[in-house]
Each structure stands twice: as structure tokens, then as C-alpha cells.
C-alpha atoms as a PDB file:
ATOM      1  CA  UNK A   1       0.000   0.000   0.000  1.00  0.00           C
ATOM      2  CA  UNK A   2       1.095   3.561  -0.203  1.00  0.00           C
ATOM      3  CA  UNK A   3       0.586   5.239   3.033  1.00  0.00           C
ATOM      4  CA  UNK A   4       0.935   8.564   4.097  1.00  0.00           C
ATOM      5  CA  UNK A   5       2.312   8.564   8.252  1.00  0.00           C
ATOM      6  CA  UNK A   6       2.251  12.122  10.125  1.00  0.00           C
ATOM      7  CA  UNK A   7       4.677  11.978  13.034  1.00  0.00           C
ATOM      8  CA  UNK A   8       6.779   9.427  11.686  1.00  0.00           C
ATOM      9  CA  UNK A   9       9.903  10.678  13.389  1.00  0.00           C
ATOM     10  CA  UNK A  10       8.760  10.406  17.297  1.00  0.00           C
ATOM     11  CA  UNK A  11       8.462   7.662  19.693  1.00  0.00           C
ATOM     12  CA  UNK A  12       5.228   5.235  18.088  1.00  0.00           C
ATOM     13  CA  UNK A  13       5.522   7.057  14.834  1.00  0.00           C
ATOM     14  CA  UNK A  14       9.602   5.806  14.019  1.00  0.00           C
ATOM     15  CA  UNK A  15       8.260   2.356  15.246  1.00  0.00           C
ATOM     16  CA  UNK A  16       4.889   2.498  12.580  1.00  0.00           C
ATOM     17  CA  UNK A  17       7.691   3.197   9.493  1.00  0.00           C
ATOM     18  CA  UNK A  18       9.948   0.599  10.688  1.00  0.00           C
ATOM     19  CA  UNK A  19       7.235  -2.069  10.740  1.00  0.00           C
ATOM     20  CA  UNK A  20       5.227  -0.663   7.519  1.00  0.00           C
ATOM     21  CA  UNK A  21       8.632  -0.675   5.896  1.00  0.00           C
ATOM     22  CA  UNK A  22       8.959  -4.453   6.873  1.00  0.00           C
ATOM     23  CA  UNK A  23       5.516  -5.389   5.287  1.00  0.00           C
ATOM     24  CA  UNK A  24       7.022  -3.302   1.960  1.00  0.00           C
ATOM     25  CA  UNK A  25       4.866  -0.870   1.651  1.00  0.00           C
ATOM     26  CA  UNK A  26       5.355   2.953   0.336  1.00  0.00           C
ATOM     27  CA  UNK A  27       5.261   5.605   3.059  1.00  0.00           C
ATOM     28  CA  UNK A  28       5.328   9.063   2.821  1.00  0.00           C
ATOM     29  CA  UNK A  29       6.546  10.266   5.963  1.00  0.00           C
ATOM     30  CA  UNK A  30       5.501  13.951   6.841  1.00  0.00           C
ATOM     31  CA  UNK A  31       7.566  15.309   9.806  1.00  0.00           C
ATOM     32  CA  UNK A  32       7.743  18.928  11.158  1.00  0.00           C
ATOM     33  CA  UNK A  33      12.044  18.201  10.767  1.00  0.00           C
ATOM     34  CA  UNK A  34      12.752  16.138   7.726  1.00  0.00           C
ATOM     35  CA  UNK A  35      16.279  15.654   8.545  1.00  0.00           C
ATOM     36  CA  UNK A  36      15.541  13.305  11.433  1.00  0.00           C
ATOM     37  CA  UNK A  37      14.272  10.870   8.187  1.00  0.00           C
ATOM     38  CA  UNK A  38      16.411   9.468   5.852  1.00  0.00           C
ATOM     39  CA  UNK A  39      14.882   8.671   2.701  1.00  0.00           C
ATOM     40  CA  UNK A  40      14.603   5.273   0.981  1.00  0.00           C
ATOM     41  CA  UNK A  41      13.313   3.431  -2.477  1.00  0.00           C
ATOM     42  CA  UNK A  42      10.454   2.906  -0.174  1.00  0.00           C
ATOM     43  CA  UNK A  43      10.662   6.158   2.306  1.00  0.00           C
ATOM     44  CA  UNK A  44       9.377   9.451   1.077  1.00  0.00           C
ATOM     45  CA  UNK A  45      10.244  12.262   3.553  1.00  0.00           C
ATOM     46  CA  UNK A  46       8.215  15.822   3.343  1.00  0.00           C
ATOM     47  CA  UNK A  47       8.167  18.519   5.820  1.00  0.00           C
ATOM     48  CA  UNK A  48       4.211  19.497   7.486  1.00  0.00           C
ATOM     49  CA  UNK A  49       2.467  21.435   9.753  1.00  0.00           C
ATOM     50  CA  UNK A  50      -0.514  19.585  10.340  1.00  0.00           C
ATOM     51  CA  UNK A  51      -1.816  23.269  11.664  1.00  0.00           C
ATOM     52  CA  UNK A  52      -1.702  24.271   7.780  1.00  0.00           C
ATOM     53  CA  UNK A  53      -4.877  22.499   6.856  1.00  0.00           C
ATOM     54  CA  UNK A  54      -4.691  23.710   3.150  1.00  0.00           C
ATOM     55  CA  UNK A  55      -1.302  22.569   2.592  1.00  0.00           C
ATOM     56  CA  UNK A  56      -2.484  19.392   4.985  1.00  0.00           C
ATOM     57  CA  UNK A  57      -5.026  19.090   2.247  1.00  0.00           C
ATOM     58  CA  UNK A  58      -2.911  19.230  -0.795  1.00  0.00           C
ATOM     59  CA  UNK A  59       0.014  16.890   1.140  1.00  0.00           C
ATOM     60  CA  UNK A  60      -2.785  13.792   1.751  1.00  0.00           C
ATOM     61  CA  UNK A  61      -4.060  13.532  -1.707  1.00  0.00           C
ATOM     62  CA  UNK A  62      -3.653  10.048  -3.409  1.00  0.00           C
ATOM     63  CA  UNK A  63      -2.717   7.637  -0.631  1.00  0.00           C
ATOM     64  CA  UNK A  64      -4.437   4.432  -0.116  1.00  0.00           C
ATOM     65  CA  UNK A  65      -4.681   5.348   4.091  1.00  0.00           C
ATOM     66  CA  UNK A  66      -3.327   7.701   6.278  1.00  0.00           C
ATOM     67  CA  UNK A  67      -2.018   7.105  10.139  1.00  0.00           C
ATOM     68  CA  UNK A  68      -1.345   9.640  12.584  1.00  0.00           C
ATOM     69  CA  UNK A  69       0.943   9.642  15.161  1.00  0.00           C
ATOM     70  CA  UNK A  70       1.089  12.968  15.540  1.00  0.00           C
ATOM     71  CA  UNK A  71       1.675  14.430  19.024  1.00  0.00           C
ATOM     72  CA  UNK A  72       1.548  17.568  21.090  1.00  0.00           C
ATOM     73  CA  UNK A  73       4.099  16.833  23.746  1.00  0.00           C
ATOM     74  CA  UNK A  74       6.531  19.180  22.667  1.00  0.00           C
ATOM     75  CA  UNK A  75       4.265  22.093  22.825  1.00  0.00           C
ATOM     76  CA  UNK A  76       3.570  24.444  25.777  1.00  0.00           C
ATOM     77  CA  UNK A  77      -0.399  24.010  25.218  1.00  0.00           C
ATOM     78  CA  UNK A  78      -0.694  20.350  24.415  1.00  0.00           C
ATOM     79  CA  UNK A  79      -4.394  20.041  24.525  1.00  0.00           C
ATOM     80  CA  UNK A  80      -5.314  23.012  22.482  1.00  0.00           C
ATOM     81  CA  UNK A  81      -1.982  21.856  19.920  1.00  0.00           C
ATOM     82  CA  UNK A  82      -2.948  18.258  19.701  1.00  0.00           C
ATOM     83  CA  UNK A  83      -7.180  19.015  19.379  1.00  0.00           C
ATOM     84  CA  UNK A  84      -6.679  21.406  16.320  1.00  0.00           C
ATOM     85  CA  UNK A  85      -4.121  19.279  14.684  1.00  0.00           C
ATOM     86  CA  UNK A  86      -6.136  16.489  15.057  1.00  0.00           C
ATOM     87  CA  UNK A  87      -8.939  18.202  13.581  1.00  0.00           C
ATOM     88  CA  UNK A  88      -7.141  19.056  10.192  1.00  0.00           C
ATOM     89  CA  UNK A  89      -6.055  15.855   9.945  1.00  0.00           C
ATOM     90  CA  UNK A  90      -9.116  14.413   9.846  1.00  0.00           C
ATOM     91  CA  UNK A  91     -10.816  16.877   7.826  1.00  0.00           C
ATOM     92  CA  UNK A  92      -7.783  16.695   5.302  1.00  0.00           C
ATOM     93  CA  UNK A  93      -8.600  12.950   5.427  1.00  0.00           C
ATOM     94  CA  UNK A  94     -11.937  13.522   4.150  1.00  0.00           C
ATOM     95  CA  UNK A  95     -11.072  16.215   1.234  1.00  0.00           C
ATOM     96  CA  UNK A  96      -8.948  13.711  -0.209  1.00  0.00           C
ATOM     97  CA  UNK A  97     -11.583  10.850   0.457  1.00  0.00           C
ATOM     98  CA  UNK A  98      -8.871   8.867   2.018  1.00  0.00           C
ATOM     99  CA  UNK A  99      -9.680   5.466   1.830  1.00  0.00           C
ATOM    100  CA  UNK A 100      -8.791   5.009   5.707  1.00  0.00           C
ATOM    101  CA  UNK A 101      -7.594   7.267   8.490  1.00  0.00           C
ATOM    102  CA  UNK A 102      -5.804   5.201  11.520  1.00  0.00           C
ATOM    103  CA  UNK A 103      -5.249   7.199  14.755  1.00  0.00           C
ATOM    104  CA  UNK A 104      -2.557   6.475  17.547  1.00  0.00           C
ATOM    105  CA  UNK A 105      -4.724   6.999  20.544  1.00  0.00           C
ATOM    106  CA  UNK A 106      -4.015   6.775  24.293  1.00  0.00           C
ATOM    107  CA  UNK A 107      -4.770   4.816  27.003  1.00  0.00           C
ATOM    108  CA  UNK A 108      -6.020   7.014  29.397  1.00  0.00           C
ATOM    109  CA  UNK A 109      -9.773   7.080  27.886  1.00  0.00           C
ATOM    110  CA  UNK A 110      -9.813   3.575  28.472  1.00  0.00           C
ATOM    111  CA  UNK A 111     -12.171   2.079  30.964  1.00  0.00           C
ATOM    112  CA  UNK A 112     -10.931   0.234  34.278  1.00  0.00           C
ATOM    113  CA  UNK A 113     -14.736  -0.023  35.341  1.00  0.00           C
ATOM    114  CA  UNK A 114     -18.274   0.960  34.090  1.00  0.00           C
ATOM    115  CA  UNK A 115     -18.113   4.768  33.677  1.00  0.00           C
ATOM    116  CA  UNK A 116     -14.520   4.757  34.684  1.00  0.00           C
ATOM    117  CA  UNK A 117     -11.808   5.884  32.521  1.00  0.00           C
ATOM    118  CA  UNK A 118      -7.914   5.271  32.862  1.00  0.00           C
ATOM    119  CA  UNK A 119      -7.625   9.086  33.242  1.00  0.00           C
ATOM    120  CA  UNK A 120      -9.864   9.766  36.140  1.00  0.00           C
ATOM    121  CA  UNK A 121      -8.832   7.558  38.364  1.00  0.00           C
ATOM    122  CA  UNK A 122      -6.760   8.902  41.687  1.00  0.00           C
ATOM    123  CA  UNK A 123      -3.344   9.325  41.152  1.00  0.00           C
ATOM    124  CA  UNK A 124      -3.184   9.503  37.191  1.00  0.00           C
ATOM    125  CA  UNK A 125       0.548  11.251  36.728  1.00  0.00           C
ATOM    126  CA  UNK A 126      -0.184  15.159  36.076  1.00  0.00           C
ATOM    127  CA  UNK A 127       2.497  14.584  33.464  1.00  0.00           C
ATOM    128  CA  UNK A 128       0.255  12.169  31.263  1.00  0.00           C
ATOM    129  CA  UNK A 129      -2.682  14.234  31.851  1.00  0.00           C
ATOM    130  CA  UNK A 130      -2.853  16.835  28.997  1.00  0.00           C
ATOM    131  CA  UNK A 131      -1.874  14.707  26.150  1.00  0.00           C
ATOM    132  CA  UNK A 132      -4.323  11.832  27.451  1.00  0.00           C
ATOM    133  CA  UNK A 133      -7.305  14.451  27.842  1.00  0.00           C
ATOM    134  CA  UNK A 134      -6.214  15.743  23.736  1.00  0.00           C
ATOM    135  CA  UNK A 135      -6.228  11.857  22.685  1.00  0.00           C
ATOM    136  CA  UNK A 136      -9.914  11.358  24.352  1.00  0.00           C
ATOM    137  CA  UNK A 137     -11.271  14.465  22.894  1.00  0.00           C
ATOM    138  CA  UNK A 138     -10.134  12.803  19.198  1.00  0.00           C
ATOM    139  CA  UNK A 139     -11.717   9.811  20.394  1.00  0.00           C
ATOM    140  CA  UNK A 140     -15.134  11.950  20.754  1.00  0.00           C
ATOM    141  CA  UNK A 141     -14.128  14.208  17.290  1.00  0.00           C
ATOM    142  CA  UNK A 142     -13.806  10.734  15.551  1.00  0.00           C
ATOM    143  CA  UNK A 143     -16.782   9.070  17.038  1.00  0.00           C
ATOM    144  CA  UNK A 144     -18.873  12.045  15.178  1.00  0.00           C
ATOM    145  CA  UNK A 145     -17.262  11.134  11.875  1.00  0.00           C
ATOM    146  CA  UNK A 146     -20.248   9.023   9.885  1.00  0.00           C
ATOM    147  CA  UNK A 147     -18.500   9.161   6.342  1.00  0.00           C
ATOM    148  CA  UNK A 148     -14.605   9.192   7.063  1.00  0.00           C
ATOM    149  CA  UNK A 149     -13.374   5.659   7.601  1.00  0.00           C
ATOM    150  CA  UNK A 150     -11.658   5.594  10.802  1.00  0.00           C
ATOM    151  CA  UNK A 151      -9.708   3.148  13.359  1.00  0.00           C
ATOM    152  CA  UNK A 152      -8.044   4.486  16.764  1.00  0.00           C
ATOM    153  CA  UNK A 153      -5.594   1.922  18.458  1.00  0.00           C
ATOM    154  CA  UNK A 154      -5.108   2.475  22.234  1.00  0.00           C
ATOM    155  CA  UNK A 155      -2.003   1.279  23.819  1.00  0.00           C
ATOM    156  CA  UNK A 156      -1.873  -0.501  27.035  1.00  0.00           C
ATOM    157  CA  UNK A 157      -1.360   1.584  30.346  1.00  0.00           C
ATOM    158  CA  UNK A 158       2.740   1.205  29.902  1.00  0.00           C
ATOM    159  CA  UNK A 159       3.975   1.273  26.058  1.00  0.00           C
ATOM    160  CA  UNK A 160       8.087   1.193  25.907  1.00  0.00           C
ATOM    161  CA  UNK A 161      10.822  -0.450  24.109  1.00  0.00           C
ATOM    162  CA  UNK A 162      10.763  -3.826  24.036  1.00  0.00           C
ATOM    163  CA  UNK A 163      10.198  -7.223  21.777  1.00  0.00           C
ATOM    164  CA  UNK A 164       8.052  -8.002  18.187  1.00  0.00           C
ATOM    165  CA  UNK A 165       6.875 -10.832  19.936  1.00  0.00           C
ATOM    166  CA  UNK A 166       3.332 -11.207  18.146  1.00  0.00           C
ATOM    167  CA  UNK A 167       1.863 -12.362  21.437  1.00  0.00           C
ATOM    168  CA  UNK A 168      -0.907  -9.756  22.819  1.00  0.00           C
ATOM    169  CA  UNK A 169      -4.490  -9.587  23.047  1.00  0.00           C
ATOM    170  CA  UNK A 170      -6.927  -7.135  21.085  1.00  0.00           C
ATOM    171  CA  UNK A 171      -9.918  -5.446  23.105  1.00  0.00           C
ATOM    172  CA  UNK A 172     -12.151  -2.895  22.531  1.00  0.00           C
ATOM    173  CA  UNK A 173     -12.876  -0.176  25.566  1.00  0.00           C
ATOM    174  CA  UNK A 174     -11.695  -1.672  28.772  1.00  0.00           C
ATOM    175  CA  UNK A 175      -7.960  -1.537  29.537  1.00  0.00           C
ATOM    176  CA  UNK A 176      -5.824  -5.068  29.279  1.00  0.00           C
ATOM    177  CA  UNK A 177      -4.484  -6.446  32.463  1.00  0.00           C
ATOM    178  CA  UNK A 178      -1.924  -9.259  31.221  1.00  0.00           C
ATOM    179  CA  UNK A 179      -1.045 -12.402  34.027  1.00  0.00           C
ATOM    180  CA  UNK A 180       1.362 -10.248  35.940  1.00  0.00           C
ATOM    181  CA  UNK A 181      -1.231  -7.934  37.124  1.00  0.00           C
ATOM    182  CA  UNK A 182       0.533  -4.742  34.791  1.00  0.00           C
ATOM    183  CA  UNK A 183      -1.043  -3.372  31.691  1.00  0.00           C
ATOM    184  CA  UNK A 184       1.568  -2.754  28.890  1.00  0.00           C
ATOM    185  CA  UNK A 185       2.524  -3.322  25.433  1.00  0.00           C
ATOM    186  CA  UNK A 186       5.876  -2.860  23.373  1.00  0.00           C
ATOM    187  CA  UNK A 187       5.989  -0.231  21.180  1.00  0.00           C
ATOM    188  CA  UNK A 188       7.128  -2.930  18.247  1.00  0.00           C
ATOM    189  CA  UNK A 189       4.189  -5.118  19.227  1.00  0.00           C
ATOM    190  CA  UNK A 190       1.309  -2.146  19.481  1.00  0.00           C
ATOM    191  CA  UNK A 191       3.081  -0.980  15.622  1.00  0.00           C
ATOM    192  CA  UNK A 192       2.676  -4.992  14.564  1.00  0.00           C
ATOM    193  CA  UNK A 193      -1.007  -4.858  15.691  1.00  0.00           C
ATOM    194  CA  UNK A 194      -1.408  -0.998  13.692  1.00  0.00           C
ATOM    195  CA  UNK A 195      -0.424  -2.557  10.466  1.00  0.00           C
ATOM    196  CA  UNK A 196      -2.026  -5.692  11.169  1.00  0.00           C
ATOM    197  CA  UNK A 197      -5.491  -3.403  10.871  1.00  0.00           C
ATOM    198  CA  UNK A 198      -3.713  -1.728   8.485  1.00  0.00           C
ATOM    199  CA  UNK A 199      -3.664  -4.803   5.947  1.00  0.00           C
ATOM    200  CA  UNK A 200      -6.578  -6.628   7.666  1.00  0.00           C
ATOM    201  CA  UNK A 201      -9.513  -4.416   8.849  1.00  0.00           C
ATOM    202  CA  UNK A 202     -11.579  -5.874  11.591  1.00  0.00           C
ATOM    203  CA  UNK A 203     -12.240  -2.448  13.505  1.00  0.00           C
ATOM    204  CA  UNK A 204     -13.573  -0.058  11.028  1.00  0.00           C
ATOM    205  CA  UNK A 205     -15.256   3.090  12.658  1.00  0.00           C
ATOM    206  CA  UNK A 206     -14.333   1.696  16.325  1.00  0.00           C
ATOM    207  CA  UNK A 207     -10.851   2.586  18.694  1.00  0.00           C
ATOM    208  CA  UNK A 208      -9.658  -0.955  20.070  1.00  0.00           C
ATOM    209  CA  UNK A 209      -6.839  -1.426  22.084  1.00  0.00           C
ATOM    210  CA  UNK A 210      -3.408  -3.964  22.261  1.00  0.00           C
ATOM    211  CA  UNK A 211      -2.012  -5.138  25.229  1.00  0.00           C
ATOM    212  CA  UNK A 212      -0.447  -8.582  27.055  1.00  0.00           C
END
């Protein structure tokens, strides 16, 4: 497939490329620094600003699907960043009539117990709170979408380095607890499962989530 991937330089994003690379497909990587990137026969590299919906716009047209990994860490308002980028890139998605729009989420809008989210519960770490309140409000943005084809992956509560080990468990809304009583997932295993729905799509219009 040819895919376009926004934030393919950054923690989940680098991981995505590596992975789609694997699986030979075509991405078009669009990064706010290009030189972090090398480019390959199968690695296009183009600078972005996914706050520039019109050149958003023009950037997204012709690719079979895009995925986002796009991030507002590194900005002094994360929430408001992340919220209007993640608005233009779904509304880019649908001027181009992208085929399919995948969406790293977070974990923090997942649910520990009826009408309890990740997020609320005592002691979520202030310095996880911003970016996991911008990826529930694209959660909400995304569940208003009826004609844009869309797919959110959650992480487990831990993502980090680790092992492809193609042994995790898919779930919809409720956060994974593996044997050990932790939720987490690698980052190499949460990309497998991304292009796993990338080539296979079981969870059209839905966010699911990957964990042990």
C-alpha cells in the first residue's frame, strides 16, 4: 500500500515506518524536521504542519490510508496543539476521500470499570494528563465522523521499548491487564497490531486497544 504517516519521526511514529517498511509498503513520511528521516526506495520524507490544513489538504491527496501519530508533547499548550491538529487531519482525510484514516490513541480514555476511565482515576501522573485528555477528545471528534473511515488503536497503560513478539491480546474499551497484574505493550508489538489493521480491517469506525 502507499501510506501517508504524520509523526513518523517520534516515539510510536519511528516504530509504525519501521514495521510498515517491513511489510514493503510505500510511506510518505511527513515530519515537522525532515532531517531526522532518511529517505529510501520505499521512504518518502516531506516537511508538514498539520496546523496548515490547506497545505495538509494538498500533502494527503492520493494515498491508499493515512495514520497519525502525531503528538503535542513538545508544545507548551498540548491540549489546544494536539485538538486542532487532530482536527485538520481528519478533515484533510476527508477532502482527499482517504480510503482510511488510523489514529494512535491513548490509554487514558480507556475504561478500568463501568463509567470509569484510565484518566480519572486517583493518582493519574499530572504529566500524562494533557496529552491523554487531547487523545480522548479525538476519540469523541472521531466518534462524530459518519463518512470518514476511521480506526483508533489504544495502547496498554505502559507502552516502551521492548520485543516483536506477536503475542498480545486485542480489546475494545476496557484496559488489558496481562497475568502479571501490569497493563503494557511494546511499542514494536502495538506498531505490529497498527499494520495488522492496516492490511486486515476488523475495527472499522471503532478505537480498540493492544495489550499482554
Amino acid at each position: 500500500m502507499n501510506i501517508a504517516l504524520i509523526g513518523a519521526s517520534g516515539f510510536i511514529g519511528s516504530v509504525l515506518l519501521k514495521e510498515a517498511v517491513s511489510r514493503q509498503h510505500q510511506v510518505t513520511a511527513f515530519v515537522s524536521h525532515p532531517e531526522k528521516i532518511s529517505a529510501t526506495i520505499q521512504v518518502a520524507v516531506q516537511a508538514t504542519d498539520v496546523q496548515n490544513l490547506p497545505q495538509l489538504t494538498e500533502q494527503l491527496q492520493g494515498f491508499d490510508a493515512v495514520i497519525t501519530a502525531f503528538s503535542g508533547h513538545a508544545n507548551e499548550d498540548v491540549v489546544g496543539y494536539y485538538v486542532s491538529g487532530i482536527k485538520n487531519i481528519i478533515q484533510a482525510a476527508k477532502n482527499t476521500n482517504a480510503m482510511r484514516l488510523l489514529v494512535v490513541g491513548g490509554a487514558g480514555s480507556l475504561e478500568v470499570a463501568p463509567g470509569m476511565q484510565v484518566m480519572d482515576q486517583p493518582g493519574f501522573p499530572d504529566a500524562y494528563r494533557a496529552s491523554a485528555e487531547g487523545a480522548r477528545q479525538a476519540l469523541s471528534l472521531l466518534r462524530e465522523e459518519t463518512s470518514l473511515n476511521w480506526t483508533m488503536l489504544c495502547p496498554s497503560g505502559m507502552i516502551e521499548p521492548g520485543q516483536r513478539t506477536n503475542q498480545f491480546r486485542l480489546g475494545k474499551d476496557q484496559l488489558l491487564i496481562a497475568s502479571d497484574g501490569k497493563s503494557h505493550i511494546s511499542v514494536e508489538d502495538y506498531a505490529l497490531a497498527m499494520i495488522n489493521e492496516l492490511e486486515q480491517p476488523a475495527h472499522a469506525y471503532q478505537r480498540f486497544t493492544v495489550g499482554y
